[in-house]
N, C-alpha and C. Protein backbone atom coordinates (compact mmCIF):
# COMPACT_ATOMS: atom_id res chain seq x y z
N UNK A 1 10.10 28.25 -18.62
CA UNK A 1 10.95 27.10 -18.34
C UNK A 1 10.97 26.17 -19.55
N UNK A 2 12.30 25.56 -19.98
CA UNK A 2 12.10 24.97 -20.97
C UNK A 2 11.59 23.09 -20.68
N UNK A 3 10.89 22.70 -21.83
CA UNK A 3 10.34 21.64 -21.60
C UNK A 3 11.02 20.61 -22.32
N UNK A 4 11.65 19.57 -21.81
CA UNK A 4 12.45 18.82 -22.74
C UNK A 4 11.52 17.23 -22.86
N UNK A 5 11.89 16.58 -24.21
CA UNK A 5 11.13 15.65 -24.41
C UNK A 5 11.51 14.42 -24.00
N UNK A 6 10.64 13.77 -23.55
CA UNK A 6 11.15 12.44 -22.72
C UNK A 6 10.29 10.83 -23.65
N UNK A 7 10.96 9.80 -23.89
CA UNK A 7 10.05 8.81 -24.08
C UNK A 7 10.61 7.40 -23.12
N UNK A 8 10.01 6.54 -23.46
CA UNK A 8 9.51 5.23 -22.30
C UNK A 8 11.36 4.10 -22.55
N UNK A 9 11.82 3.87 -21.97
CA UNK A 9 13.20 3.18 -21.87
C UNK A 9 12.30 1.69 -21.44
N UNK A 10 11.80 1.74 -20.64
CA UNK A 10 11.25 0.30 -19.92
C UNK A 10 10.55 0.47 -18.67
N UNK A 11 10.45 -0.87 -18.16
CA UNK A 11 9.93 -0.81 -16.88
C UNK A 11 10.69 -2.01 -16.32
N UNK A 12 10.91 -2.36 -14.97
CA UNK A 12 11.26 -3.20 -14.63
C UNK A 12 10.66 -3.60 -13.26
N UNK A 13 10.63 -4.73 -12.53
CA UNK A 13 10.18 -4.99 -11.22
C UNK A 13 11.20 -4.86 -10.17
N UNK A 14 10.34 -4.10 -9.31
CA UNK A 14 11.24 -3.59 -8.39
C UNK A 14 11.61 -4.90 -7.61
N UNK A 15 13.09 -4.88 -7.06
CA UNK A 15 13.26 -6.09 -6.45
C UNK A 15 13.42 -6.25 -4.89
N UNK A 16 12.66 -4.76 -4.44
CA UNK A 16 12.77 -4.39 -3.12
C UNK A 16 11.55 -3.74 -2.65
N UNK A 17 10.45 -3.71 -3.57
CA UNK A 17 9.42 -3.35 -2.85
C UNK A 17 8.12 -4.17 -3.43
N UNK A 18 7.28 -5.00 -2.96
CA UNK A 18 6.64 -6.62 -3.18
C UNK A 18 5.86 -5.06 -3.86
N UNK A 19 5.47 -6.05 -5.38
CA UNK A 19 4.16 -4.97 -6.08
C UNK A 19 4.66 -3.96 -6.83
N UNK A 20 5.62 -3.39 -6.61
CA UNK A 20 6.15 -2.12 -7.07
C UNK A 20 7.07 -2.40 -8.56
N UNK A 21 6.96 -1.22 -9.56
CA UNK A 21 7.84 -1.22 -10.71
C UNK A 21 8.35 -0.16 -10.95
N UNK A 22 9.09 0.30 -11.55
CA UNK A 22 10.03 1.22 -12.02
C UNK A 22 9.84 1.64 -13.61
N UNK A 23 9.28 2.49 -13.64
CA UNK A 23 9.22 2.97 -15.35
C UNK A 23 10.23 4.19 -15.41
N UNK A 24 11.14 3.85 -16.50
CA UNK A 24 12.26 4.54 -16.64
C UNK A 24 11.70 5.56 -17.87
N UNK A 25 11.87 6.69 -17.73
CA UNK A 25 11.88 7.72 -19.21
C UNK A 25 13.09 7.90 -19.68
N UNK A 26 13.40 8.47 -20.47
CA UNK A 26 14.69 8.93 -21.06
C UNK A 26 15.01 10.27 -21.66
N UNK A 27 15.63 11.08 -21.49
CA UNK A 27 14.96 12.30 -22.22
C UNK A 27 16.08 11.90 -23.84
N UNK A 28 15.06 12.79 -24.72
CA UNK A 28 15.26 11.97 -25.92
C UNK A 28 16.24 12.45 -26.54
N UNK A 29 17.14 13.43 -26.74
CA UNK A 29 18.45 14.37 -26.48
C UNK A 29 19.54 14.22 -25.70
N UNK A 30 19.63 13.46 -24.75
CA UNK A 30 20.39 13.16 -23.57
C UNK A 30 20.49 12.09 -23.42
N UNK A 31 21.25 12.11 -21.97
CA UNK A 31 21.53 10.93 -21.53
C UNK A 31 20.66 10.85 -19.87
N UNK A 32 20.12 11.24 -19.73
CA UNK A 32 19.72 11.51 -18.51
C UNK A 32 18.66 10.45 -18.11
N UNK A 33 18.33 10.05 -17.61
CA UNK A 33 17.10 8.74 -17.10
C UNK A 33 15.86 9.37 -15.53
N UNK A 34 14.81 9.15 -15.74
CA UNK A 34 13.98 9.80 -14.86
C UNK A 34 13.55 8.55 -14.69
N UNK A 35 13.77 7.33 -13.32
CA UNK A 35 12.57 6.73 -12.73
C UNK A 35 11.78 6.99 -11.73
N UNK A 36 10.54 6.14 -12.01
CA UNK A 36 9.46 6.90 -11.44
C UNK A 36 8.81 5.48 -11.15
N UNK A 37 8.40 5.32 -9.76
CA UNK A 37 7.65 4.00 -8.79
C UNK A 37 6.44 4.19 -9.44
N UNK A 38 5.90 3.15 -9.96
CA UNK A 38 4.20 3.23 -10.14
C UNK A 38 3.76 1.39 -9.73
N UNK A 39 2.75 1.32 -9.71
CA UNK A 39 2.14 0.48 -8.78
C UNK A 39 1.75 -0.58 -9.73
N UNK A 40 1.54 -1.92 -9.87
CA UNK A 40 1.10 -3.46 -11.05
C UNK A 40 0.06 -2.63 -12.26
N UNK A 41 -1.08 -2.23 -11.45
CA UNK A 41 -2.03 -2.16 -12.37
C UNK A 41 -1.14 -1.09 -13.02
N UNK A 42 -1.03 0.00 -13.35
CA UNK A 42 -0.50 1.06 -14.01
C UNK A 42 1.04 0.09 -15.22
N UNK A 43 1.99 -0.15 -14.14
CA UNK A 43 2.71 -1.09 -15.15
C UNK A 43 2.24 -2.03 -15.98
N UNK A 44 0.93 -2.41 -16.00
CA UNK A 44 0.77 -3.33 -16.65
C UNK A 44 -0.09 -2.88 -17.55
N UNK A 45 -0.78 -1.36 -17.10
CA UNK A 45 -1.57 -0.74 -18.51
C UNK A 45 -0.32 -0.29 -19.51
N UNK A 46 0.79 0.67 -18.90
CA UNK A 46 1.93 0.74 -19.92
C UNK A 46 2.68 -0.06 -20.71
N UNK A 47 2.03 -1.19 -20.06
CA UNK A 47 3.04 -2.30 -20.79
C UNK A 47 2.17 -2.89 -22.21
N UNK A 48 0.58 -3.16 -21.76
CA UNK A 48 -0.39 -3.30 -22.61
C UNK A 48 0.18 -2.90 -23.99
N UNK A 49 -0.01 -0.95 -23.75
CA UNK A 49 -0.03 0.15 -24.66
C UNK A 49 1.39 0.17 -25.84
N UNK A 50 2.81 -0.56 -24.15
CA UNK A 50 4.00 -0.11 -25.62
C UNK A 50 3.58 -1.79 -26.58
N UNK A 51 3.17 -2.80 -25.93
CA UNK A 51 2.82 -3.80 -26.97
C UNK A 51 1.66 -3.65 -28.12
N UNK A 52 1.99 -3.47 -29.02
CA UNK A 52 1.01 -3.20 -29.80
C UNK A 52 0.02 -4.39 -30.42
N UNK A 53 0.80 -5.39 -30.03
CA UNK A 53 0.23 -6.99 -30.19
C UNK A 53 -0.97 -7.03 -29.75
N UNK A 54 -0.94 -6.90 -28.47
CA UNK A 54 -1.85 -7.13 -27.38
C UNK A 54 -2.61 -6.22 -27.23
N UNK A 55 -4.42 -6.88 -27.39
CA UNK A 55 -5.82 -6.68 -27.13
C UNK A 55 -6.19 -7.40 -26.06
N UNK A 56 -6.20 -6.82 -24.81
CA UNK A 56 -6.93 -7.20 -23.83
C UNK A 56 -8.43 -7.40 -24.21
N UNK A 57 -8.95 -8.54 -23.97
CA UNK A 57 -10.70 -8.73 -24.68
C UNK A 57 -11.36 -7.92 -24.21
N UNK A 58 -11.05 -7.26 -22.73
CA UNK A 58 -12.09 -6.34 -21.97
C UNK A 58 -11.29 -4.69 -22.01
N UNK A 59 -11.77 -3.64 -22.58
CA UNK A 59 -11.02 -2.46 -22.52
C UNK A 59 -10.60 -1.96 -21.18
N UNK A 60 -9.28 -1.65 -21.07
CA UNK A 60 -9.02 -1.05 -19.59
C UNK A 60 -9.23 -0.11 -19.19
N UNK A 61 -9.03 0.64 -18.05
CA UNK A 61 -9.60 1.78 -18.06
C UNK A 61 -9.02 2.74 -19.07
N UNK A 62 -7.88 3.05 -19.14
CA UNK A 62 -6.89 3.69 -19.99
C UNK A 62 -7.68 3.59 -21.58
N UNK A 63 -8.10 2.34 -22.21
CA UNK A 63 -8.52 2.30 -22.96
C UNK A 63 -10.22 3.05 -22.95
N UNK A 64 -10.48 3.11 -21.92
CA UNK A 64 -12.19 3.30 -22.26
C UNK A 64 -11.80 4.97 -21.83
N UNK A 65 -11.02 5.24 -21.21
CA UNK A 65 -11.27 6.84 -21.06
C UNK A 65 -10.64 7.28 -22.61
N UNK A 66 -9.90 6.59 -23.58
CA UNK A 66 -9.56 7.15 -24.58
C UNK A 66 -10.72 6.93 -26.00
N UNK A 67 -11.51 6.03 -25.57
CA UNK A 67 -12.75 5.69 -26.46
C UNK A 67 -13.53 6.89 -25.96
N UNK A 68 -13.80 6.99 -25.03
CA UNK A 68 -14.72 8.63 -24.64
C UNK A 68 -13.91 9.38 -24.86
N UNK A 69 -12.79 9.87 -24.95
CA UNK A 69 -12.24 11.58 -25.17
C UNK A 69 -12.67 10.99 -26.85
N UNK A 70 -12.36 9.92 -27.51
CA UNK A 70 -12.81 10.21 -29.18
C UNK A 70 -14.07 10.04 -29.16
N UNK A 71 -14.83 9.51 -28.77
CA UNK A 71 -16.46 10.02 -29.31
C UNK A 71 -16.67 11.35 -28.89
N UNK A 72 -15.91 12.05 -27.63
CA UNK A 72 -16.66 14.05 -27.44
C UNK A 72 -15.89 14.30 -28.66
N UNK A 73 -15.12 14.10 -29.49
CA UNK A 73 -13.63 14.94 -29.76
C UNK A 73 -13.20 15.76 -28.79
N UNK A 74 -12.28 15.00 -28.35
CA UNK A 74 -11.39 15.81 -26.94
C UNK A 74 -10.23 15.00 -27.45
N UNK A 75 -8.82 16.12 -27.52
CA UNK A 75 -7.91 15.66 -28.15
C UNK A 75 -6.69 15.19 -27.14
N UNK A 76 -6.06 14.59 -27.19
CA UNK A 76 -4.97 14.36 -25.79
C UNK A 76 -3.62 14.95 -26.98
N UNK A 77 -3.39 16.42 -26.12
CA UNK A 77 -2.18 16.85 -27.27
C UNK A 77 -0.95 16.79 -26.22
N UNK A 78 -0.58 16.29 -25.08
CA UNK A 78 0.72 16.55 -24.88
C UNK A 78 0.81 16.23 -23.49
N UNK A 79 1.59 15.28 -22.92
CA UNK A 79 1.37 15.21 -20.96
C UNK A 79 2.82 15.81 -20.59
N UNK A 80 2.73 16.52 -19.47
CA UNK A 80 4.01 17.24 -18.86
C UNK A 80 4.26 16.74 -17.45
N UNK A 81 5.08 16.11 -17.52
CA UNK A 81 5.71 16.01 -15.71
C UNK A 81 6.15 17.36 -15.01
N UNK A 82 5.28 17.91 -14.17
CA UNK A 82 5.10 19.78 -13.92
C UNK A 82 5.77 19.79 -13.01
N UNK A 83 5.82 18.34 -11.72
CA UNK A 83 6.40 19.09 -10.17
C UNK A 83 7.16 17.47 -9.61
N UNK A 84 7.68 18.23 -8.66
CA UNK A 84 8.52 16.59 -8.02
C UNK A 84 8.85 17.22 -6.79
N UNK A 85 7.43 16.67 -5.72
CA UNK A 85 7.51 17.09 -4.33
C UNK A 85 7.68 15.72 -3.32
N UNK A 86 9.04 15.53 -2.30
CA UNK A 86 9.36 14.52 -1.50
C UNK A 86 8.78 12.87 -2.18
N UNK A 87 9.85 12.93 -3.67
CA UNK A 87 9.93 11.85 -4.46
C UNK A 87 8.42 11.14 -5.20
N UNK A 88 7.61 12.23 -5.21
CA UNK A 88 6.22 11.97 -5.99
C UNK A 88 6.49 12.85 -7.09
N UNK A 89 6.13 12.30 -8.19
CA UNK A 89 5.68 13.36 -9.32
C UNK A 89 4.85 13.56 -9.68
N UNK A 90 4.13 14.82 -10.29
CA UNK A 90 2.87 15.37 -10.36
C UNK A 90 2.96 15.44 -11.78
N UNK A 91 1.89 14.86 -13.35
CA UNK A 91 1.54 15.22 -14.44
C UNK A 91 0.18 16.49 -14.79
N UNK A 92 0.23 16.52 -15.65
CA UNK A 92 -0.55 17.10 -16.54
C UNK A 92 -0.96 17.04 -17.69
N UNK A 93 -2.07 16.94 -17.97
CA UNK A 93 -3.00 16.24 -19.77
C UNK A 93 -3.35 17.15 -20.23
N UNK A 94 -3.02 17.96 -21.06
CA UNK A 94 -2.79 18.72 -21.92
C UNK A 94 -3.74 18.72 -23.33
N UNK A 95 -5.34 19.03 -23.08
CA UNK A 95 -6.44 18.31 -23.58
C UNK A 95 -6.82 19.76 -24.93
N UNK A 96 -7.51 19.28 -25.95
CA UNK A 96 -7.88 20.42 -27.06
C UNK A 96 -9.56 19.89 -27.41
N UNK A 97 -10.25 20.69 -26.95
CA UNK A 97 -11.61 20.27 -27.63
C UNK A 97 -12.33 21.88 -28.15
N UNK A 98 -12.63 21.29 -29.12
CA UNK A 98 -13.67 22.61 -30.03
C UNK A 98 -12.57 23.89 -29.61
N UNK A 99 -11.32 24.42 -30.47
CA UNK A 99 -10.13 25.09 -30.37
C UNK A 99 -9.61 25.13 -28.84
N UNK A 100 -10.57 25.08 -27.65
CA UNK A 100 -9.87 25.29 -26.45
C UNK A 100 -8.90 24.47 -25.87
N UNK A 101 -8.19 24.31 -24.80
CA UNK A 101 -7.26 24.11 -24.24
C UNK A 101 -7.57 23.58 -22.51
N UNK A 102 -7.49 22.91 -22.53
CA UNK A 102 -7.65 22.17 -20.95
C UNK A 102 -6.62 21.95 -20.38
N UNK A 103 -6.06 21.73 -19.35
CA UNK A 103 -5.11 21.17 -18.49
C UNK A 103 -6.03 20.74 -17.42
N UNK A 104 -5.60 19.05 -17.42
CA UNK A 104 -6.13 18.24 -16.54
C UNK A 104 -4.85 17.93 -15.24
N UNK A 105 -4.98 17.40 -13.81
CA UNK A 105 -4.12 17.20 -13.31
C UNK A 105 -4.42 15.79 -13.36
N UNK A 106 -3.37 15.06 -13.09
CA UNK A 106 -3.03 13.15 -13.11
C UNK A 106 -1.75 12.91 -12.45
N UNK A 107 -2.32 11.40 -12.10
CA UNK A 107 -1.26 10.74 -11.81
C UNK A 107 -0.55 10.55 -12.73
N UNK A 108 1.27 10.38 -12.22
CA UNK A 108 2.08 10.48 -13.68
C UNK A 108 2.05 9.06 -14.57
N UNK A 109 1.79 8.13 -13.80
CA UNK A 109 1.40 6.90 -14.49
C UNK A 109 0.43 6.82 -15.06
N UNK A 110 -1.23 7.78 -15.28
CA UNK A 110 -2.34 7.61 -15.84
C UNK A 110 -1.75 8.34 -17.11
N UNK A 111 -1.31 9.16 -16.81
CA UNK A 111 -0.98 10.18 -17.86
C UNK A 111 0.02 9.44 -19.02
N UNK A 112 1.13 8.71 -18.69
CA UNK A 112 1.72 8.64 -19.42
C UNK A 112 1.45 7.38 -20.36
N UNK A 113 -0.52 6.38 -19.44
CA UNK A 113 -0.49 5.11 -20.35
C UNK A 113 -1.09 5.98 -21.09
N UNK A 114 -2.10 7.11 -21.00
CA UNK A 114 -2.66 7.76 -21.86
C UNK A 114 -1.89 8.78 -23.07
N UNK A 115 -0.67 8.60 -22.90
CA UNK A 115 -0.16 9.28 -24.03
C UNK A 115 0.58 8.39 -24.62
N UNK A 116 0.50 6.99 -24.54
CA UNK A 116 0.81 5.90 -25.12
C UNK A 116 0.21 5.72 -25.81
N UNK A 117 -1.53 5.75 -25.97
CA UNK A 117 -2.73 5.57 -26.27
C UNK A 117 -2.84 6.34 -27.24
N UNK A 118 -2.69 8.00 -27.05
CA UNK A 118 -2.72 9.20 -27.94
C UNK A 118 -1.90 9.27 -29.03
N UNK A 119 -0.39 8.05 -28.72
CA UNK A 119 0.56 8.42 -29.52
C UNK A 119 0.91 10.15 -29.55
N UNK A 120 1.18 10.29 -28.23
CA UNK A 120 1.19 11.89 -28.05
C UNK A 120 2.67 12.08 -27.44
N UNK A 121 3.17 13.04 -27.31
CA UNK A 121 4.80 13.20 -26.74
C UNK A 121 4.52 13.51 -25.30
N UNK A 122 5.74 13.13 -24.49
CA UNK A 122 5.51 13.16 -23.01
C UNK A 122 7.06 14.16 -22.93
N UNK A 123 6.85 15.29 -21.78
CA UNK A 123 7.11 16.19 -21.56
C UNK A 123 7.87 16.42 -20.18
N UNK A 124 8.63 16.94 -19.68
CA UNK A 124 9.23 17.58 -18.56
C UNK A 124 9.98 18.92 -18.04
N UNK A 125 9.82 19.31 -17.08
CA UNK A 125 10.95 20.50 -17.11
C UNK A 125 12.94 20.56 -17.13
N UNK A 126 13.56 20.82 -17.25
CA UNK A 126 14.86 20.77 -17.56
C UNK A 126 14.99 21.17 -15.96
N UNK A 127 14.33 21.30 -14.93
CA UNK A 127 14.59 21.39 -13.88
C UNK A 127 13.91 20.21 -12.77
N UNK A 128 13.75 19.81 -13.35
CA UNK A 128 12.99 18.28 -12.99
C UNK A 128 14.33 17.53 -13.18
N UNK A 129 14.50 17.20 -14.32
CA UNK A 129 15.71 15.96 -14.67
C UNK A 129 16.74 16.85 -14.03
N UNK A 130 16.94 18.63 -13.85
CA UNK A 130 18.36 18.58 -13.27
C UNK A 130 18.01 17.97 -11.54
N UNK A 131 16.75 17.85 -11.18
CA UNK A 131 16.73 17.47 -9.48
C UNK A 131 16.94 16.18 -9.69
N UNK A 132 16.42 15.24 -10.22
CA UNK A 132 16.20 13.95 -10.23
C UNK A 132 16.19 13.01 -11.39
N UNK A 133 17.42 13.65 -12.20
CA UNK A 133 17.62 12.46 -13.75
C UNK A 133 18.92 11.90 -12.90
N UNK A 134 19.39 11.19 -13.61
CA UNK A 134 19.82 9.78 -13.21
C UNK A 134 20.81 9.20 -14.71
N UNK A 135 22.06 9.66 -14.36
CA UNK A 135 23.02 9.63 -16.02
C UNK A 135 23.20 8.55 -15.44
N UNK A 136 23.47 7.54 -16.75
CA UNK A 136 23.80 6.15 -16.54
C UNK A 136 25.43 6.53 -16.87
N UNK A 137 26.81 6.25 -16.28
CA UNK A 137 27.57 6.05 -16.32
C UNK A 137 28.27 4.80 -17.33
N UNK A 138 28.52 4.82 -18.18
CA UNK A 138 28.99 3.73 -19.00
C UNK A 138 30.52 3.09 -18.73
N UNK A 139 31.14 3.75 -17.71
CA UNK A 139 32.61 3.57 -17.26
C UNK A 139 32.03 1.75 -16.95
N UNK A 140 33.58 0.86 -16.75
CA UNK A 140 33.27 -0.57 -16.55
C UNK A 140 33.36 -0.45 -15.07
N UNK A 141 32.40 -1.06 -14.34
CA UNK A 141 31.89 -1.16 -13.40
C UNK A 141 32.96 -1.85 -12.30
N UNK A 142 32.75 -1.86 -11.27
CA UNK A 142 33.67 -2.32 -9.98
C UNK A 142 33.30 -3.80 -9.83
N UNK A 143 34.14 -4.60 -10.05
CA UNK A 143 33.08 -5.82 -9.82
C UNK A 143 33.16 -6.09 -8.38
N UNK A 144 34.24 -5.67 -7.39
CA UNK A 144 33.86 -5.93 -5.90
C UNK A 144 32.39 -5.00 -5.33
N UNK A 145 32.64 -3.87 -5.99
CA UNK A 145 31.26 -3.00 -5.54
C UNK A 145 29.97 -3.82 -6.06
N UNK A 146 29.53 -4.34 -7.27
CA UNK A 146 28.72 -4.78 -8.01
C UNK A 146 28.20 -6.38 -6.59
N UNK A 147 29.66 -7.36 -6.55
CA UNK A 147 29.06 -8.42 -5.43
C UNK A 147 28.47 -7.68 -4.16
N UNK A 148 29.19 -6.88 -3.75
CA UNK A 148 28.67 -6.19 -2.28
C UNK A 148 27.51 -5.65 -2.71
N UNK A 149 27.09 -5.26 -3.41
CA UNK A 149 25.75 -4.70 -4.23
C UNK A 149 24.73 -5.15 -3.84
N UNK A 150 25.27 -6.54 -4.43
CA UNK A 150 24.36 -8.08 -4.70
C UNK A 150 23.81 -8.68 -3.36
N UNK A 151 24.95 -8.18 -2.51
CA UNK A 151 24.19 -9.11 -0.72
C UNK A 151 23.14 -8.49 -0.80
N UNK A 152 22.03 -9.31 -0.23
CA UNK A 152 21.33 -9.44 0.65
C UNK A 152 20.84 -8.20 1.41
N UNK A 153 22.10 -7.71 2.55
CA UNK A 153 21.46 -6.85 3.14
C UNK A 153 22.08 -5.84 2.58
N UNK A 154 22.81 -5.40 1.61
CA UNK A 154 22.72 -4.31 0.81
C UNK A 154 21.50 -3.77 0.71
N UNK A 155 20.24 -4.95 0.06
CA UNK A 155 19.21 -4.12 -0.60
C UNK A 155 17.96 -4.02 0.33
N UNK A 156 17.63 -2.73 0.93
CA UNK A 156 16.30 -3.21 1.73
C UNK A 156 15.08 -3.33 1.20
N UNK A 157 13.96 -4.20 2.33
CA UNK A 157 12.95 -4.32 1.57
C UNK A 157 11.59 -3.49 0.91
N UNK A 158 11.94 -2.11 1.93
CA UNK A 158 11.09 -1.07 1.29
C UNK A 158 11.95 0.16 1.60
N UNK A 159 12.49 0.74 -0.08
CA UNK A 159 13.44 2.06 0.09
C UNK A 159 12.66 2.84 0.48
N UNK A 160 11.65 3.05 0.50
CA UNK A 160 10.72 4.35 0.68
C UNK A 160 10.35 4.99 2.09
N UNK A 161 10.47 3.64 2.85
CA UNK A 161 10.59 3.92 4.52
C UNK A 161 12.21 3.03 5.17
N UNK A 162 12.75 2.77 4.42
CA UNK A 162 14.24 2.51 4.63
C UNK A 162 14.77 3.67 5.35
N UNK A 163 15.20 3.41 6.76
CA UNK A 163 15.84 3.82 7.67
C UNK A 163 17.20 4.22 7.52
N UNK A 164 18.03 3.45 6.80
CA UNK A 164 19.45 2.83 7.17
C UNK A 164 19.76 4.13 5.54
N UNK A 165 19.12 4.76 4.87
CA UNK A 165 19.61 5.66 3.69
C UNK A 165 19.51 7.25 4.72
N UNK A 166 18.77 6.82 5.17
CA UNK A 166 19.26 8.57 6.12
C UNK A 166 20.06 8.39 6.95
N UNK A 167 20.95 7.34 7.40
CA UNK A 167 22.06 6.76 8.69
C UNK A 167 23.52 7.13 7.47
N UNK A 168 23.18 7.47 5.95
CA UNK A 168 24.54 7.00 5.42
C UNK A 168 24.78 8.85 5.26
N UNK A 169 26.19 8.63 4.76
CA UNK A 169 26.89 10.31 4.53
C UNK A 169 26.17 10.81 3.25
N UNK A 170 26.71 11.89 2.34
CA UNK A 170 26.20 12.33 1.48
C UNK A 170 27.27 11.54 0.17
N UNK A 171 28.24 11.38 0.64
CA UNK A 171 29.37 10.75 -0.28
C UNK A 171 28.96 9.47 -0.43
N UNK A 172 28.17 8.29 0.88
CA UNK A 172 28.04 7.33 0.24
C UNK A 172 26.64 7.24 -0.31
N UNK A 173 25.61 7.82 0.08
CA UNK A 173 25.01 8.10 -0.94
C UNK A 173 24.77 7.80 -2.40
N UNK A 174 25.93 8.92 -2.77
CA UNK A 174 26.58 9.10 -4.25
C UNK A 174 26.87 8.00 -4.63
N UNK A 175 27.65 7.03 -3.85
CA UNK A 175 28.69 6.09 -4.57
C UNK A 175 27.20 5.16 -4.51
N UNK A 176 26.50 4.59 -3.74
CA UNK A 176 25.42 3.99 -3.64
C UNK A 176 24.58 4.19 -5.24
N UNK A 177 24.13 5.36 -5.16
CA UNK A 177 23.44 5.65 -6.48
C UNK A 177 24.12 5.37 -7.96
N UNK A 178 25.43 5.38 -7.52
CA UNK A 178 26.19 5.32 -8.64
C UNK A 178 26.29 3.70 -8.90
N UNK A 179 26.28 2.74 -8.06
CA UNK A 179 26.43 1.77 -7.94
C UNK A 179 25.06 0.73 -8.36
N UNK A 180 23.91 1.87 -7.72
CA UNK A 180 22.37 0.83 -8.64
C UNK A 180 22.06 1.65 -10.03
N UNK A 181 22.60 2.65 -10.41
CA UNK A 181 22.41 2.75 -11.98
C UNK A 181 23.45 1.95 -12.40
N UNK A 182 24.24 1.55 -12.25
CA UNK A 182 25.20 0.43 -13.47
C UNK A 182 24.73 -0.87 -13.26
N UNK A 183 23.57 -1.21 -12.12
CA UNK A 183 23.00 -2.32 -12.01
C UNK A 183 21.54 -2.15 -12.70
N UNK A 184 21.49 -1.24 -12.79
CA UNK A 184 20.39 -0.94 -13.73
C UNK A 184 19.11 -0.98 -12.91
N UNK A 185 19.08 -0.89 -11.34
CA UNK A 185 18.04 -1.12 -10.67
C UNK A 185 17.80 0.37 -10.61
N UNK A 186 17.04 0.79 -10.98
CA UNK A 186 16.21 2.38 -10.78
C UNK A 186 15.34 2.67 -9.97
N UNK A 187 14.97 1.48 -9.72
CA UNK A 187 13.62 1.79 -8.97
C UNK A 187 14.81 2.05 -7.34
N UNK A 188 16.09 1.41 -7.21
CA UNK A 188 16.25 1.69 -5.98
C UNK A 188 17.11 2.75 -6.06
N UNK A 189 17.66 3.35 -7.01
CA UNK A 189 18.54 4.90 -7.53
C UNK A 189 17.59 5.41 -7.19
N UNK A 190 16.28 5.54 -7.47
CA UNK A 190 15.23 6.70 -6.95
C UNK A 190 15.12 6.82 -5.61
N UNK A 191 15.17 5.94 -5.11
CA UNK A 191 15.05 6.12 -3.36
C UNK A 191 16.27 6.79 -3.05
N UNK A 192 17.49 6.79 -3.59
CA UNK A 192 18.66 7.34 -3.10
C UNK A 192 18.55 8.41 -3.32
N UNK A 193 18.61 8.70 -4.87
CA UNK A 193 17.96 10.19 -5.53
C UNK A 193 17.17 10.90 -4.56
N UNK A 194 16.25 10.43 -4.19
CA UNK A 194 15.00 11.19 -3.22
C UNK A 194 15.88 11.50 -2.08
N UNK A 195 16.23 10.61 -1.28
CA UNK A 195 17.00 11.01 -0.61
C UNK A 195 18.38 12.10 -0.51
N UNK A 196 18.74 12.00 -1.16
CA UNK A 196 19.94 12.89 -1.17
C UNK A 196 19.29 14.44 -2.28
N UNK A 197 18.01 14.48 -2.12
CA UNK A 197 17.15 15.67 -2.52
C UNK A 197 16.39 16.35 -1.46
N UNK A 198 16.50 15.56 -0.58
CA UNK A 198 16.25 16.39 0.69
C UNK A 198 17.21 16.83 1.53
N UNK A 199 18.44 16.43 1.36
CA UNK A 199 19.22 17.19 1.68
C UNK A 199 20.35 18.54 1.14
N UNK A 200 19.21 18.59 0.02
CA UNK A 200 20.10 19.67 -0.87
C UNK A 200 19.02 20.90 -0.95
């Protein structure tokens, strides 16, 4: 399977689930966008890592597991996003010590502050982004769709057990998803995404 290369677009706060963020990848060839829900602490180690400014006075964990892989020499050569089962994704750390080869399993958020850390490339299958990438449409946007967007009860407060996305067709769906990538909200395109992946 081929593995296509992905790097970090942003993160943003989800505006529908209290706590929750949205880290967007990008694959680096394309146009395609992979978000992925990860939880404060994790957003806020990735966020640490893309700032290069910022020294937290106390090492985080992210930081202290990468101070121990360099004192064993244990090398972090490469993390892969391997699986995407009922809107979770599953990584892999891709480790080299004394010529061998490890594969560790991780969360995709540990993995990817740690290949921030490694300055290492982050990885996926071309059948991953075809289930669940997310083309941003650059056409000019609807501005009546965009206000109706904007209500209120458009957006619920947790997509993940949101009721009212399995009550809609498969067409609105579509137009739905199509409607929070030009708003740039991902974190709630993924809930749609997920959704309309279980029915395919």
């Amino acid at each position: 399977m081929n593995l296509v290369p992905l790097k970090i677009k942003g993160i943003s706060y989800s505006q529908t689930q209290n706590g929750a963020y949205a880290l967007i990848l990008t694959e680096i060839d394309g146009e395609r966008k992979l978000p992925i829900v990860i939880g404060a602490f994790e957003a806020q180690s990735i966020a640490i890592a893309l700032e290069k400014d910022i020294k937290p006075p106390r090492p985080l964990t992210h930081d202290l597991f990468k101070s121990f892989a360099k004192r064993f020499d244990i090398q972090l050569k490469k993390v892969i996003i391997h699986k995407l089962v009922d809107g979770v994704f599953y990584a892999s750390i891709v480790c080299h010590k004394d010529g061998q080869e490890e594969v560790l399993d991780a969360r995709t958020s540990d993995a990817i502050a740690l290949a921030l850390r490694f300055d290492t490339s982050i990885f996926t299958y071309e059948s991953i982004l075809e289930q669940a990438g997310i083309i941003l449409d650059v056409k000019e946007a609807d501005p009546k769709k965009i206000e109706a967007y904007k209500q209120p009860q458009q957006l619920p407060q947790d997509t993940k057990a949101d009721p009212s996305l399995s009550k809609l067709s498969l067409d609105k769906l579509k137009e739905a998803l199509e409607q929070a990538v030009q708003m740039e909200d991902y974190e709630y395109a993924a809930a749609i995404r997920d959704e309309i992946s279980k029915r395919n």
